[in-house]
PDB file of N, CA and C in Angstrom:
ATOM      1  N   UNK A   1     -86.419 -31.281 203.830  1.00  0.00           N
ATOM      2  CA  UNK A   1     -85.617 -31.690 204.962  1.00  0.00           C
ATOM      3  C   UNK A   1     -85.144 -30.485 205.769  1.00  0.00           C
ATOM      4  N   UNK A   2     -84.395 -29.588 205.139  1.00  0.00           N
ATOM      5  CA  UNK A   2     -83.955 -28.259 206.024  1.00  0.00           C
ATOM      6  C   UNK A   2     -84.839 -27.399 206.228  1.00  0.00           C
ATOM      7  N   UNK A   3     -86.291 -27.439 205.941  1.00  0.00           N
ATOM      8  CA  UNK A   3     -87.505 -27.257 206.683  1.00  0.00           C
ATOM      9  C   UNK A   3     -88.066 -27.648 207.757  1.00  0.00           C
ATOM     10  N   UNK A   4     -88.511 -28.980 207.833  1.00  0.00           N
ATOM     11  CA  UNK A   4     -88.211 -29.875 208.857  1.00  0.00           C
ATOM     12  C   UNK A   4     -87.005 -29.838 210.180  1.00  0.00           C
ATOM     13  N   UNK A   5     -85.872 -29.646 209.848  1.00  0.00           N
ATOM     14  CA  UNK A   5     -85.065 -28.955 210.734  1.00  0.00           C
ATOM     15  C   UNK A   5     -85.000 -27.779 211.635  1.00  0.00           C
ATOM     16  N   UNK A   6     -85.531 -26.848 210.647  1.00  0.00           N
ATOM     17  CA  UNK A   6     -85.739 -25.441 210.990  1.00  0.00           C
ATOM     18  C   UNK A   6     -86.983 -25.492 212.200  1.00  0.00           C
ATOM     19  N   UNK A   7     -87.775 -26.181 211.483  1.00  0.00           N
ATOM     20  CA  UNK A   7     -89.529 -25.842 212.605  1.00  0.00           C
ATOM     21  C   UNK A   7     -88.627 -26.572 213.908  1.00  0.00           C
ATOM     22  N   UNK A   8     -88.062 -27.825 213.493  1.00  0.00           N
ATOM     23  CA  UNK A   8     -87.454 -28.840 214.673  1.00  0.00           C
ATOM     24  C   UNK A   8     -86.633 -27.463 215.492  1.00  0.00           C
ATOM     25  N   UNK A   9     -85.401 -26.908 215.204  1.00  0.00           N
ATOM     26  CA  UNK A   9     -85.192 -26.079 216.196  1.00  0.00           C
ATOM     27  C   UNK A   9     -85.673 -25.130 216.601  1.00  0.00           C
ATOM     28  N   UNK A  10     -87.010 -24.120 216.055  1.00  0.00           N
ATOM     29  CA  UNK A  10     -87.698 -23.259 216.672  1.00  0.00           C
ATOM     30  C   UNK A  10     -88.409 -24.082 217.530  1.00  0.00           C
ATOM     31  N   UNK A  11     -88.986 -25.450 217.423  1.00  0.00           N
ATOM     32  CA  UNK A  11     -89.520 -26.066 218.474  1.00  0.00           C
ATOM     33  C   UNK A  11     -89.396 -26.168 220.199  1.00  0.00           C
ATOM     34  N   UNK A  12     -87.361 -26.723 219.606  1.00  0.00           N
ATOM     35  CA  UNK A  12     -86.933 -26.670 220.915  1.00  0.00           C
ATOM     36  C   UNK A  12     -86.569 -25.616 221.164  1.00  0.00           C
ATOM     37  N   UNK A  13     -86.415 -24.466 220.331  1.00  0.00           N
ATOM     38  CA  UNK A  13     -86.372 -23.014 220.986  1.00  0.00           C
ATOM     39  C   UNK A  13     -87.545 -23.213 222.146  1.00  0.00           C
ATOM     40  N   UNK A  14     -88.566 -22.628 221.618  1.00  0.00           N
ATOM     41  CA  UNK A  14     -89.918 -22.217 222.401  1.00  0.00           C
ATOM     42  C   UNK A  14     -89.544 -22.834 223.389  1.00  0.00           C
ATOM     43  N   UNK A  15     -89.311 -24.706 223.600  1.00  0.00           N
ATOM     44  CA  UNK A  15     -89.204 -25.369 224.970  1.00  0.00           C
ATOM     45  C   UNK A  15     -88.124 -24.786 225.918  1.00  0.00           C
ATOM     46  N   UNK A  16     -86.893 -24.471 225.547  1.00  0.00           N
ATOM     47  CA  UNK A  16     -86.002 -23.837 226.175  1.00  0.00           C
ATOM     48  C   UNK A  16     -86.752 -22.551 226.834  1.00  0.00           C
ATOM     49  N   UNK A  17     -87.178 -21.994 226.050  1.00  0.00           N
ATOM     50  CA  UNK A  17     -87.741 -20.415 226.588  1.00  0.00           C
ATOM     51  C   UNK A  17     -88.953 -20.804 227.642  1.00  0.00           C
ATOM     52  N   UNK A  18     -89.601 -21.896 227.306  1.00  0.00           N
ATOM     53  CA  UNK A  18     -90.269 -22.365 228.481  1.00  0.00           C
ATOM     54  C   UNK A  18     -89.769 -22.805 229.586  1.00  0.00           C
ATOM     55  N   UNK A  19     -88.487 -23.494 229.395  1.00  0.00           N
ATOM     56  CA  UNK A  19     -88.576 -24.222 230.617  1.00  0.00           C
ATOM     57  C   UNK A  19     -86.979 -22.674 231.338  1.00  0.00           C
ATOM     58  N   UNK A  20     -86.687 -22.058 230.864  1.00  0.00           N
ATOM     59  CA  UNK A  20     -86.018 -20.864 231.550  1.00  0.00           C
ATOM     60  C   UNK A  20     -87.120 -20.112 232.072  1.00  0.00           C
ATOM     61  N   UNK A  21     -88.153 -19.375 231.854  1.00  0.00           N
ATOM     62  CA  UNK A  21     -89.263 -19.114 232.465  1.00  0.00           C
ATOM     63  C   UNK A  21     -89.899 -19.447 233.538  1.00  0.00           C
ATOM     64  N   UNK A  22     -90.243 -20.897 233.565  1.00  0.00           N
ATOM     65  CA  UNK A  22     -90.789 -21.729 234.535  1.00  0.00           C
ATOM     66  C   UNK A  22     -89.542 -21.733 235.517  1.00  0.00           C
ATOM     67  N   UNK A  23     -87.923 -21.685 235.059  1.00  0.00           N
ATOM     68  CA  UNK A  23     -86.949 -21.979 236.294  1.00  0.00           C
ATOM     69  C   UNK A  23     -86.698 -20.660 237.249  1.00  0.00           C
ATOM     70  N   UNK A  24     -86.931 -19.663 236.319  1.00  0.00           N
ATOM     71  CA  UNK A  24     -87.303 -18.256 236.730  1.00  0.00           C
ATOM     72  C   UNK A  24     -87.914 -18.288 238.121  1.00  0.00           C
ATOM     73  N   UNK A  25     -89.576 -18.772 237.863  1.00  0.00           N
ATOM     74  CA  UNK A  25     -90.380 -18.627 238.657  1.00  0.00           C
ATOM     75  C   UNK A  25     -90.580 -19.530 239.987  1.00  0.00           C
ATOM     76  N   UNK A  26     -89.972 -20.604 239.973  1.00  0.00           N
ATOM     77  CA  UNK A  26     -90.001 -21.400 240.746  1.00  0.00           C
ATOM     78  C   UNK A  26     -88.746 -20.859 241.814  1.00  0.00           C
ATOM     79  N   UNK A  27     -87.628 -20.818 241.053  1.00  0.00           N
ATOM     80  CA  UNK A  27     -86.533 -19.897 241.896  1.00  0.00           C
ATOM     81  C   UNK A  27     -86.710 -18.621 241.711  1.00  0.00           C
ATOM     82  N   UNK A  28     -87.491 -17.681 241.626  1.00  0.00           N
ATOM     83  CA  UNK A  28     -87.500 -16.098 241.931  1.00  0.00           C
ATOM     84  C   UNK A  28     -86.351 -15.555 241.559  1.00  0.00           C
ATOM     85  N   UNK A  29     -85.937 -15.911 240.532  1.00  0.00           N
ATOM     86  CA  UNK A  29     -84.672 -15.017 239.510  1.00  0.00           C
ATOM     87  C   UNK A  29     -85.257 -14.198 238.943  1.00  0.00           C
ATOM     88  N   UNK A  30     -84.498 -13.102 239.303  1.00  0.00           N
ATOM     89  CA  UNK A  30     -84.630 -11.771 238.350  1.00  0.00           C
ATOM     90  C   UNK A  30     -84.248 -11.448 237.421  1.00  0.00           C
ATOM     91  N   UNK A  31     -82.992 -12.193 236.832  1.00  0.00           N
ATOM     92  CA  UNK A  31     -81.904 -12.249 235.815  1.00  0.00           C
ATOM     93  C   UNK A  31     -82.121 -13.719 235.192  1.00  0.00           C
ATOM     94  N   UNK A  32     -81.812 -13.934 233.759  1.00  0.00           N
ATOM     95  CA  UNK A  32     -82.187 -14.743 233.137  1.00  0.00           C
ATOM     96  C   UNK A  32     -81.054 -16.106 233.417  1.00  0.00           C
ATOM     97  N   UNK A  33     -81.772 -17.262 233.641  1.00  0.00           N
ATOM     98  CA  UNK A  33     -80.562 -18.230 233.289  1.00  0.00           C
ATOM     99  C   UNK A  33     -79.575 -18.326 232.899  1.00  0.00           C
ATOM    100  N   UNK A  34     -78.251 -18.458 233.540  1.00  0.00           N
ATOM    101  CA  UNK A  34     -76.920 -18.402 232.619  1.00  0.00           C
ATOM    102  C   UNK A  34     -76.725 -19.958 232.210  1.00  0.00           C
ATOM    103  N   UNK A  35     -76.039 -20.055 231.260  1.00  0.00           N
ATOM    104  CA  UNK A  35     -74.991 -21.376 230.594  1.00  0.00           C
ATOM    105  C   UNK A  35     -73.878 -20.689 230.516  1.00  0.00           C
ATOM    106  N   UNK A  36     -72.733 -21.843 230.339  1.00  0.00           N
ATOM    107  CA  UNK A  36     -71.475 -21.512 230.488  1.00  0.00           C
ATOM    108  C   UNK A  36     -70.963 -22.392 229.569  1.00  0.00           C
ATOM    109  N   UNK A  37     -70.019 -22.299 228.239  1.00  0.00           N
ATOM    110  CA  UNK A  37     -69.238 -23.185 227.907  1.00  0.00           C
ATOM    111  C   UNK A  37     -68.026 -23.213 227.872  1.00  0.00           C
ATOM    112  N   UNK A  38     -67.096 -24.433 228.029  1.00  0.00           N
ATOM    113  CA  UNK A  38     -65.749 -24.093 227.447  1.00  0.00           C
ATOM    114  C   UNK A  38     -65.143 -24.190 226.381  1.00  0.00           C
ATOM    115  N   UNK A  39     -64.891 -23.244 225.273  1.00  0.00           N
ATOM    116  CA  UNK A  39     -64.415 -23.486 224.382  1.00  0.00           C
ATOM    117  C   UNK A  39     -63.116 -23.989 223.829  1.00  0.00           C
ATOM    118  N   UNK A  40     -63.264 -24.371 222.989  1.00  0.00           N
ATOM    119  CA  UNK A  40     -61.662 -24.571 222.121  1.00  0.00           C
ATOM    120  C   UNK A  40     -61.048 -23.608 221.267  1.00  0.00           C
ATOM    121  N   UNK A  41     -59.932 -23.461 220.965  1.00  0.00           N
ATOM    122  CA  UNK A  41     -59.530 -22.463 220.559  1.00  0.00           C
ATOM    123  C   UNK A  41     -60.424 -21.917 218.812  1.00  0.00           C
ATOM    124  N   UNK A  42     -60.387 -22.999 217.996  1.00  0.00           N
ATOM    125  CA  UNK A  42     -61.405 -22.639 216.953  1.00  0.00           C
ATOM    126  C   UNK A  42     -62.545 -22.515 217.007  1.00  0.00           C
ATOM    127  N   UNK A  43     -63.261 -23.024 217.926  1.00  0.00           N
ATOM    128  CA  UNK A  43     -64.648 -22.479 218.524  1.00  0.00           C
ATOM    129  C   UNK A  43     -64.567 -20.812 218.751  1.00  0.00           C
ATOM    130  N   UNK A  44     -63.572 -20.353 219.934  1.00  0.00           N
ATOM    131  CA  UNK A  44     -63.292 -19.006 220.390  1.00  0.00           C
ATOM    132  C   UNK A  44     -63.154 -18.491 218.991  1.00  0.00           C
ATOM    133  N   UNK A  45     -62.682 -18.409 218.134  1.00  0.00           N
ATOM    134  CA  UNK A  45     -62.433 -17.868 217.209  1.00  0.00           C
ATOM    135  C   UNK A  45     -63.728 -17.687 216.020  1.00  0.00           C
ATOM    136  N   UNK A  46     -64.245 -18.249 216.287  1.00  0.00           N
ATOM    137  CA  UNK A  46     -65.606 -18.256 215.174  1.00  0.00           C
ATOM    138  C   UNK A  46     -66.550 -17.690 215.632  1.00  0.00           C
ATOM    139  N   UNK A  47     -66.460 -17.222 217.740  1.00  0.00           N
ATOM    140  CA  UNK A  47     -67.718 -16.768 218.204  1.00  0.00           C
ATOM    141  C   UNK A  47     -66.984 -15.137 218.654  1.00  0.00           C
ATOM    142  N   UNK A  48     -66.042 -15.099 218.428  1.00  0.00           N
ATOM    143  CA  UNK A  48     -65.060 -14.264 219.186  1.00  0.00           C
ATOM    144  C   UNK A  48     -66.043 -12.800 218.681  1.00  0.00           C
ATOM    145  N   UNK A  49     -66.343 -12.117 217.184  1.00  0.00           N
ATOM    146  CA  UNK A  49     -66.766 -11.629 216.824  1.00  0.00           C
ATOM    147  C   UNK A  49     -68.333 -10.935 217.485  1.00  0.00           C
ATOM    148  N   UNK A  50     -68.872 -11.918 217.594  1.00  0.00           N
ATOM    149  CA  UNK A  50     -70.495 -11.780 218.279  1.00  0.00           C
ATOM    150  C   UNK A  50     -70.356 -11.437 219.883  1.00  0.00           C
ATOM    151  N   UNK A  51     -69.334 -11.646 220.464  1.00  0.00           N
ATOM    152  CA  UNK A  51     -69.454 -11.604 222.330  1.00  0.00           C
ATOM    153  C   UNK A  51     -68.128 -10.391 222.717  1.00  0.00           C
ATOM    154  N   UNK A  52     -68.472 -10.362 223.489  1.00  0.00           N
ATOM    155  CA  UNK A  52     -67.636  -8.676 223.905  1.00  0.00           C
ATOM    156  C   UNK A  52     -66.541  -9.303 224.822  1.00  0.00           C
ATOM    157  N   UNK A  53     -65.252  -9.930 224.406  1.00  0.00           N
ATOM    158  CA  UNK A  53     -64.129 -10.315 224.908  1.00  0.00           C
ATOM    159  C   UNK A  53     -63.092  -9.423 225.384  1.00  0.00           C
ATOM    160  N   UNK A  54     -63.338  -8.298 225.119  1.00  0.00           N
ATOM    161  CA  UNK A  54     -62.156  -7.089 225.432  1.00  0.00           C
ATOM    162  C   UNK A  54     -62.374  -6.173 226.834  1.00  0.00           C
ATOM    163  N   UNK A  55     -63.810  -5.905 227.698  1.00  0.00           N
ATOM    164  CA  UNK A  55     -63.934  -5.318 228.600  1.00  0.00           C
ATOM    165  C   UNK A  55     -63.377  -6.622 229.628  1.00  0.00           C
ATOM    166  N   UNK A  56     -62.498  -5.900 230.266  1.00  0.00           N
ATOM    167  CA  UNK A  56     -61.771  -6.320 231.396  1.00  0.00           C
ATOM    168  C   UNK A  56     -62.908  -6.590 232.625  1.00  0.00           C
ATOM    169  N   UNK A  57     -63.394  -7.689 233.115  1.00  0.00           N
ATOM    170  CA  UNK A  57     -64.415  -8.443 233.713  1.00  0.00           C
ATOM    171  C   UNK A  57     -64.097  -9.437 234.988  1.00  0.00           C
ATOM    172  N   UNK A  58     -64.520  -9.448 236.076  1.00  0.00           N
ATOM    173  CA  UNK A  58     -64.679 -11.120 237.275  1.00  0.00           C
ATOM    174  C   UNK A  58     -65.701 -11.603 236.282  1.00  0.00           C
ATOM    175  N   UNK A  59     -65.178 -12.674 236.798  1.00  0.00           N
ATOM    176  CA  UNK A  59     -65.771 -13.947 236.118  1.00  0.00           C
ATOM    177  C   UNK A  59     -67.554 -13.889 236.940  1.00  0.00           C
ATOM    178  N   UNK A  60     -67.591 -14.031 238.309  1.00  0.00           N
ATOM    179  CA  UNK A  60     -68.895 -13.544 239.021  1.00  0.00           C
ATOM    180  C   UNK A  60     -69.721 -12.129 238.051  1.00  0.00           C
ATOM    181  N   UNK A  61     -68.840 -11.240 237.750  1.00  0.00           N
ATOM    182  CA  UNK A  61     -69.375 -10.092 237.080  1.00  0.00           C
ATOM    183  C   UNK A  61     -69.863 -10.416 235.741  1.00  0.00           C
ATOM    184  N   UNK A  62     -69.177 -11.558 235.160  1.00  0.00           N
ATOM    185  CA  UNK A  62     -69.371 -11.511 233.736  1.00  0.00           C
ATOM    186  C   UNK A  62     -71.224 -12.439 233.821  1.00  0.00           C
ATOM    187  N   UNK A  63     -71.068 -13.271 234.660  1.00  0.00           N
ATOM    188  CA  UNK A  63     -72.098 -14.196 234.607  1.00  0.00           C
ATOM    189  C   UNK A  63     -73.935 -13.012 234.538  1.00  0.00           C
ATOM    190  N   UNK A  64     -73.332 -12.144 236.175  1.00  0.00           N
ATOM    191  CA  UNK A  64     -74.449 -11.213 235.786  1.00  0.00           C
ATOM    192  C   UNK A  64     -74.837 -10.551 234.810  1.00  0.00           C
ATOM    193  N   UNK A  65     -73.841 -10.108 233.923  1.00  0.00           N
ATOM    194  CA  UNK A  65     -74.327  -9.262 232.498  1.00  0.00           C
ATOM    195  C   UNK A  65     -74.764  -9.780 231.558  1.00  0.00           C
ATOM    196  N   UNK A  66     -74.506 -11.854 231.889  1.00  0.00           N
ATOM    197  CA  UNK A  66     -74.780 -12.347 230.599  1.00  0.00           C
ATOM    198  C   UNK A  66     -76.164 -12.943 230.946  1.00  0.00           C
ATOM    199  N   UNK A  67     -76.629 -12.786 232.578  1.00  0.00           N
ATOM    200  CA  UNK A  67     -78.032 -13.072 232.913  1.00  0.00           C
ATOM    201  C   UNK A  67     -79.087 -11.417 232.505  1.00  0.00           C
ATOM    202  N   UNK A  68     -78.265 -10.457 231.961  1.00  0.00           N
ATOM    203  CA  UNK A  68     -79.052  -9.427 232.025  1.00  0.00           C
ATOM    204  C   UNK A  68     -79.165  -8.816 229.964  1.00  0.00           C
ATOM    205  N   UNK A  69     -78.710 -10.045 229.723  1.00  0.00           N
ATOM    206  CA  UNK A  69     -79.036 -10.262 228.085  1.00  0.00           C
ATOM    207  C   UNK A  69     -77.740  -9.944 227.364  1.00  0.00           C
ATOM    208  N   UNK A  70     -76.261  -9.440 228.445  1.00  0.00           N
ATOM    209  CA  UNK A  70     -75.122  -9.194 227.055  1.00  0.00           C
ATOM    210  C   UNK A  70     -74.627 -10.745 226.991  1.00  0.00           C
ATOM    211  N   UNK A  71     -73.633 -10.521 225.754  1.00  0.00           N
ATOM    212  CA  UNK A  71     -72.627 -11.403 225.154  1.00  0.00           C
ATOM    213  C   UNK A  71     -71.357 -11.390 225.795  1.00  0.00           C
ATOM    214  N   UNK A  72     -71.162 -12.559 226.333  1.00  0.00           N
ATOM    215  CA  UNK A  72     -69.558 -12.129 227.037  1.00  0.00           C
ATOM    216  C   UNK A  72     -69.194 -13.402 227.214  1.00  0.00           C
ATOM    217  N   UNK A  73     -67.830 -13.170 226.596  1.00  0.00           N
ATOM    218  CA  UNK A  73     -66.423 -14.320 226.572  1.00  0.00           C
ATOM    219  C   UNK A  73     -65.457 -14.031 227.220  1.00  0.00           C
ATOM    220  N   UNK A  74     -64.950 -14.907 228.835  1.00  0.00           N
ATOM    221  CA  UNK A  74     -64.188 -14.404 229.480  1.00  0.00           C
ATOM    222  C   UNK A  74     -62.628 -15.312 228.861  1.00  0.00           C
ATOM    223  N   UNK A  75     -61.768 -14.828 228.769  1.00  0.00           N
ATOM    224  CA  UNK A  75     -60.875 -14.957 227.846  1.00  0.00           C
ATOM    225  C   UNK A  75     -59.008 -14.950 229.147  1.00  0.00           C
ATOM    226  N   UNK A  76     -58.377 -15.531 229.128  1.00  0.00           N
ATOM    227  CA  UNK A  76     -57.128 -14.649 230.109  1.00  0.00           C
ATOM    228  C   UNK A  76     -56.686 -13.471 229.554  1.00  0.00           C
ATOM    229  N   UNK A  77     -56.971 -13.115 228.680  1.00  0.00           N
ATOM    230  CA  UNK A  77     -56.697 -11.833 228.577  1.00  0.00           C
ATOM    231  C   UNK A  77     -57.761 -10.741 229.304  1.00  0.00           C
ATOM    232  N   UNK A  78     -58.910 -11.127 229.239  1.00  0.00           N
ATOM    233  CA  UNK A  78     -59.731  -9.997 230.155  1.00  0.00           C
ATOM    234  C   UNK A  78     -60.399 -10.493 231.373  1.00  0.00           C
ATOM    235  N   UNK A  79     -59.955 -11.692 231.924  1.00  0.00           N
ATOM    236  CA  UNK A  79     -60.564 -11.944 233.333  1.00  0.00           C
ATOM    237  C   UNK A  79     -59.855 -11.039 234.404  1.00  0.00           C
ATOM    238  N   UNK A  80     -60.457 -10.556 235.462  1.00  0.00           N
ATOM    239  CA  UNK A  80     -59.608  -9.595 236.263  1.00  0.00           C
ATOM    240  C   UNK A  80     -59.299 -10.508 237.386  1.00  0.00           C
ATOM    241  N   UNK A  81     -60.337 -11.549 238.121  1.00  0.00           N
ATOM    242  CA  UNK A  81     -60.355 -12.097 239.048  1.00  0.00           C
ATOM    243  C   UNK A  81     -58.916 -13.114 239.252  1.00  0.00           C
ATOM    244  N   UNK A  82     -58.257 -12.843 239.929  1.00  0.00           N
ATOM    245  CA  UNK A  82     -57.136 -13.811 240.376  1.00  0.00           C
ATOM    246  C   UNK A  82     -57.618 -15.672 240.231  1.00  0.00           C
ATOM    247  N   UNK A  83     -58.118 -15.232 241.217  1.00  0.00           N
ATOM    248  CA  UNK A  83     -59.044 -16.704 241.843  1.00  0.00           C
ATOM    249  C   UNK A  83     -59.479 -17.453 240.857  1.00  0.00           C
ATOM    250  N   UNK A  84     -60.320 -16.834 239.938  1.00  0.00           N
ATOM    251  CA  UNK A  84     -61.036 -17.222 239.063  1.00  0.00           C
ATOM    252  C   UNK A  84     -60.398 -17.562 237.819  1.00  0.00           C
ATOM    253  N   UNK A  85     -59.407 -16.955 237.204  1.00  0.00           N
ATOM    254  CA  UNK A  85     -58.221 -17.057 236.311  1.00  0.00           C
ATOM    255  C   UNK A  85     -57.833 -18.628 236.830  1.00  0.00           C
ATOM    256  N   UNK A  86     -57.226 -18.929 237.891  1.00  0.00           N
ATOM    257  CA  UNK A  86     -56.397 -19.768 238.556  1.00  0.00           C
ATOM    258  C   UNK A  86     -57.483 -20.850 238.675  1.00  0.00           C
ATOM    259  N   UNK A  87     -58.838 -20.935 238.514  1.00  0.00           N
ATOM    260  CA  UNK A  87     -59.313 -21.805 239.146  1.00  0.00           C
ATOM    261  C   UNK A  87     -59.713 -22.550 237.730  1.00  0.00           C
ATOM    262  N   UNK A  88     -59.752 -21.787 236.553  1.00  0.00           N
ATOM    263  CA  UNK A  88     -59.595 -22.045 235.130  1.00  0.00           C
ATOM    264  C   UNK A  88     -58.731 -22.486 234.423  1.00  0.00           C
ATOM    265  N   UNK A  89     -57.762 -22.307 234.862  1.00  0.00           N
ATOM    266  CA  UNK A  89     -56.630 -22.434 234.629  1.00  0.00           C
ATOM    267  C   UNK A  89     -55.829 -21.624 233.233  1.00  0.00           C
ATOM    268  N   UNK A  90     -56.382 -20.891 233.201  1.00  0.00           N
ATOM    269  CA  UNK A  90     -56.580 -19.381 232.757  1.00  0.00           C
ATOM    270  C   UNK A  90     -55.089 -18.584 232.735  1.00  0.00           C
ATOM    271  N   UNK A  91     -54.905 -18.782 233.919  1.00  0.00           N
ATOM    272  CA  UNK A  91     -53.426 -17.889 234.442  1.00  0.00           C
ATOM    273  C   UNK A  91     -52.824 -18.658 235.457  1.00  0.00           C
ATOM    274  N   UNK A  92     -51.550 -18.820 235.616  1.00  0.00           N
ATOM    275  CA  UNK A  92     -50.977 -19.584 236.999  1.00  0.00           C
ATOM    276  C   UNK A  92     -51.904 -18.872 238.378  1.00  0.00           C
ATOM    277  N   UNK A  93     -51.559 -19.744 239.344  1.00  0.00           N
ATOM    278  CA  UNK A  93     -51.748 -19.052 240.454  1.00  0.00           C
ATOM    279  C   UNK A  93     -50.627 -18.588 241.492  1.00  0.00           C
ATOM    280  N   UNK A  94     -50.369 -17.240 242.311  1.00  0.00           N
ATOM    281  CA  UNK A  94     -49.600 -17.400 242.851  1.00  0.00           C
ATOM    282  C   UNK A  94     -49.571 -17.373 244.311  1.00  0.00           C
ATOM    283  N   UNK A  95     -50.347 -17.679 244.941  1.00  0.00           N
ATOM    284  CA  UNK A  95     -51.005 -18.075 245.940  1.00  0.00           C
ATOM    285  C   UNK A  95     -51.002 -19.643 246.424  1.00  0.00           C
ATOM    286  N   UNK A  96     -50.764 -19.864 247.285  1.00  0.00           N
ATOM    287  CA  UNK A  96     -50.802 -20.983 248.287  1.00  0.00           C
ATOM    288  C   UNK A  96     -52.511 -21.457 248.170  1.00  0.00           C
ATOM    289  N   UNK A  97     -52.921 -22.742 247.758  1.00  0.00           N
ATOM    290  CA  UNK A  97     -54.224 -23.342 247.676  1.00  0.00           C
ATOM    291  C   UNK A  97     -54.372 -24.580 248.962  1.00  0.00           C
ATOM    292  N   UNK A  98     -55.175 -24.183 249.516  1.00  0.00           N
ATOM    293  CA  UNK A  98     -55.458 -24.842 250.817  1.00  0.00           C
ATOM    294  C   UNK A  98     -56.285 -25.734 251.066  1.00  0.00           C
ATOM    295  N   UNK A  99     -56.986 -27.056 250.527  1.00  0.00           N
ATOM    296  CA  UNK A  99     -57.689 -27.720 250.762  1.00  0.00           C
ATOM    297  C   UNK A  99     -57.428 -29.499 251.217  1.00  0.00           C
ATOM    298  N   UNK A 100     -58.741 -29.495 252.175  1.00  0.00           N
ATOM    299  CA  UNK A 100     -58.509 -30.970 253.302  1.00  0.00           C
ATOM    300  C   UNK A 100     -56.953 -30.625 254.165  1.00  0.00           C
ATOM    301  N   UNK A 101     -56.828 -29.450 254.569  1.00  0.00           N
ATOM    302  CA  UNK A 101     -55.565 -29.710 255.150  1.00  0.00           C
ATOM    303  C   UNK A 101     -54.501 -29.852 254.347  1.00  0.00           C
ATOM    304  N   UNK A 102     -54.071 -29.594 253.249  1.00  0.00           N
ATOM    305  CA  UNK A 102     -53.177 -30.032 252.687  1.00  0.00           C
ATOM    306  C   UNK A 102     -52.781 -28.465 252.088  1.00  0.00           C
ATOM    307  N   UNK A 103     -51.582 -28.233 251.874  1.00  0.00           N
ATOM    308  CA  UNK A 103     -50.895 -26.980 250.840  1.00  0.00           C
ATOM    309  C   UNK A 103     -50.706 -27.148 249.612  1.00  0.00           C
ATOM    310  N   UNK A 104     -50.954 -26.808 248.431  1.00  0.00           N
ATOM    311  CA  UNK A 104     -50.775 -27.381 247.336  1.00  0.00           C
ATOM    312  C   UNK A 104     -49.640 -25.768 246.590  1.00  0.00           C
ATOM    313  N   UNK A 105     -48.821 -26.100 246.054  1.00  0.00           N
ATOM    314  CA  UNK A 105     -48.309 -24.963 244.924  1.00  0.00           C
ATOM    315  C   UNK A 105     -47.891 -25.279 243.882  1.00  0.00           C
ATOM    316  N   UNK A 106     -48.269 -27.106 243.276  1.00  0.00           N
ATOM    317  CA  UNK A 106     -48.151 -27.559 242.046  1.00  0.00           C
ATOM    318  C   UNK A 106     -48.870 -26.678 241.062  1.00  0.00           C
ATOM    319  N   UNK A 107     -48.851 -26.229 240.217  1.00  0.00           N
ATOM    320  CA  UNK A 107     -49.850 -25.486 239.676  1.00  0.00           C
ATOM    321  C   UNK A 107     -50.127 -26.231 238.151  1.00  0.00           C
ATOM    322  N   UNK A 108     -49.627 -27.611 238.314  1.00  0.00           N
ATOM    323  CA  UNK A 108     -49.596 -28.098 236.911  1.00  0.00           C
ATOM    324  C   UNK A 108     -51.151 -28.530 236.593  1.00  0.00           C
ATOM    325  N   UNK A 109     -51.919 -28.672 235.144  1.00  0.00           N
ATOM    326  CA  UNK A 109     -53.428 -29.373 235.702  1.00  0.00           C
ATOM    327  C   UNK A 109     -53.453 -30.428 236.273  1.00  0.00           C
ATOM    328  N   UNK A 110     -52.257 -31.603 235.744  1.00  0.00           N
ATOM    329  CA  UNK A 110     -52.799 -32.670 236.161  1.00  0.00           C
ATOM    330  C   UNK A 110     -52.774 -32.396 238.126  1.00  0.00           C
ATOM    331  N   UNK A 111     -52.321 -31.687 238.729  1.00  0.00           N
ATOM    332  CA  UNK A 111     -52.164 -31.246 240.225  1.00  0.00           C
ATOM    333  C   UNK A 111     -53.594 -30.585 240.616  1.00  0.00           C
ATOM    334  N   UNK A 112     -54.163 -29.725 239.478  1.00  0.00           N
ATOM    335  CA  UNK A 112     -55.605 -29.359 239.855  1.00  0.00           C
ATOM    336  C   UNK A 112     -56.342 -30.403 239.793  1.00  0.00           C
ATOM    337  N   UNK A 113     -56.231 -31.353 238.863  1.00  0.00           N
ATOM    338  CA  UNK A 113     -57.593 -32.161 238.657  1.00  0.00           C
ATOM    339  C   UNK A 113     -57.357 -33.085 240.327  1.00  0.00           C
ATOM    340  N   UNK A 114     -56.333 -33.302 240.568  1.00  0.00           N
ATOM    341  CA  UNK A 114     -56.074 -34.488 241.624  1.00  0.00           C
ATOM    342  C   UNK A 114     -57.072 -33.606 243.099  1.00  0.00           C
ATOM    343  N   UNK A 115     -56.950 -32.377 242.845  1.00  0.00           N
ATOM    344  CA  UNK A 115     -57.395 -31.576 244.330  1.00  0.00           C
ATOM    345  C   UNK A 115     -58.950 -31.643 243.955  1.00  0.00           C
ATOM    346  N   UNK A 116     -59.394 -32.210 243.341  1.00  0.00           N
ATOM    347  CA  UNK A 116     -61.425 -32.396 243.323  1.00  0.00           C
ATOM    348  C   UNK A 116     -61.524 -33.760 243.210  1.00  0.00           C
ATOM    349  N   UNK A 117     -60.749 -34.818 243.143  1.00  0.00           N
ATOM    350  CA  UNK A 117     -61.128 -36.595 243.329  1.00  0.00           C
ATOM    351  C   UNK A 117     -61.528 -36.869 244.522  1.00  0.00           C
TER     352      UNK A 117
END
């Protein structure tokens, strides 16, 4: 059985590596496919070890290094980007958010989630 498993995920390895390749080429990326997840705090903690959480990083910056093969967990402790912190909800924001005409400085989530319905 945990043979069977094993070939099963080198399988869908290979397909993954195929179909990032093929997305490569069709879009003319030079840098490899990114994914993004959000973790939970015991997740963060079990991967924390393997990904480089301590260099102080934009979130835009981090994505390129992790299309150019590093490990990186953007964390509020090392995001630099304001915007990007705030848009995570990462760090308050202290900035005035401007969308449809409207001013927003609730900064609570349930106030973020309402500004993308």
């Amino acid at each position: 059985m945990k043979e069977r498993i094993r070939r099963r995920g080198a399988e869908l390895n290979e397909q993954f590596i195929g179909m990032c390749t093929k997305l490569k080429e069709i879009l003319g990326l030079e840098r490899e496919p990114v994914g993004v997840k959000f973790l939970k705090e015991k997740e963060k903690q079990n991967l924390k070890d393997n990904y480089d959480d301590v260099t102080k990083t934009r979130y835009c910056k981090a994505l390129m290094r992790v299309g150019n093969g590093e490990k990186v967990m953007v964390t509020s402790e090392n995001i630099s980007c304001p915007a990007s912190a705030a848009a995570f909800g990462l760090k308050p924001s202290n900035n005035w958010c401007k969308i449809r005409g409207k001013s927003y400085v609730d900064r609570t989530k349930e106030s973020r989630r309402s500004l993308f319905k």
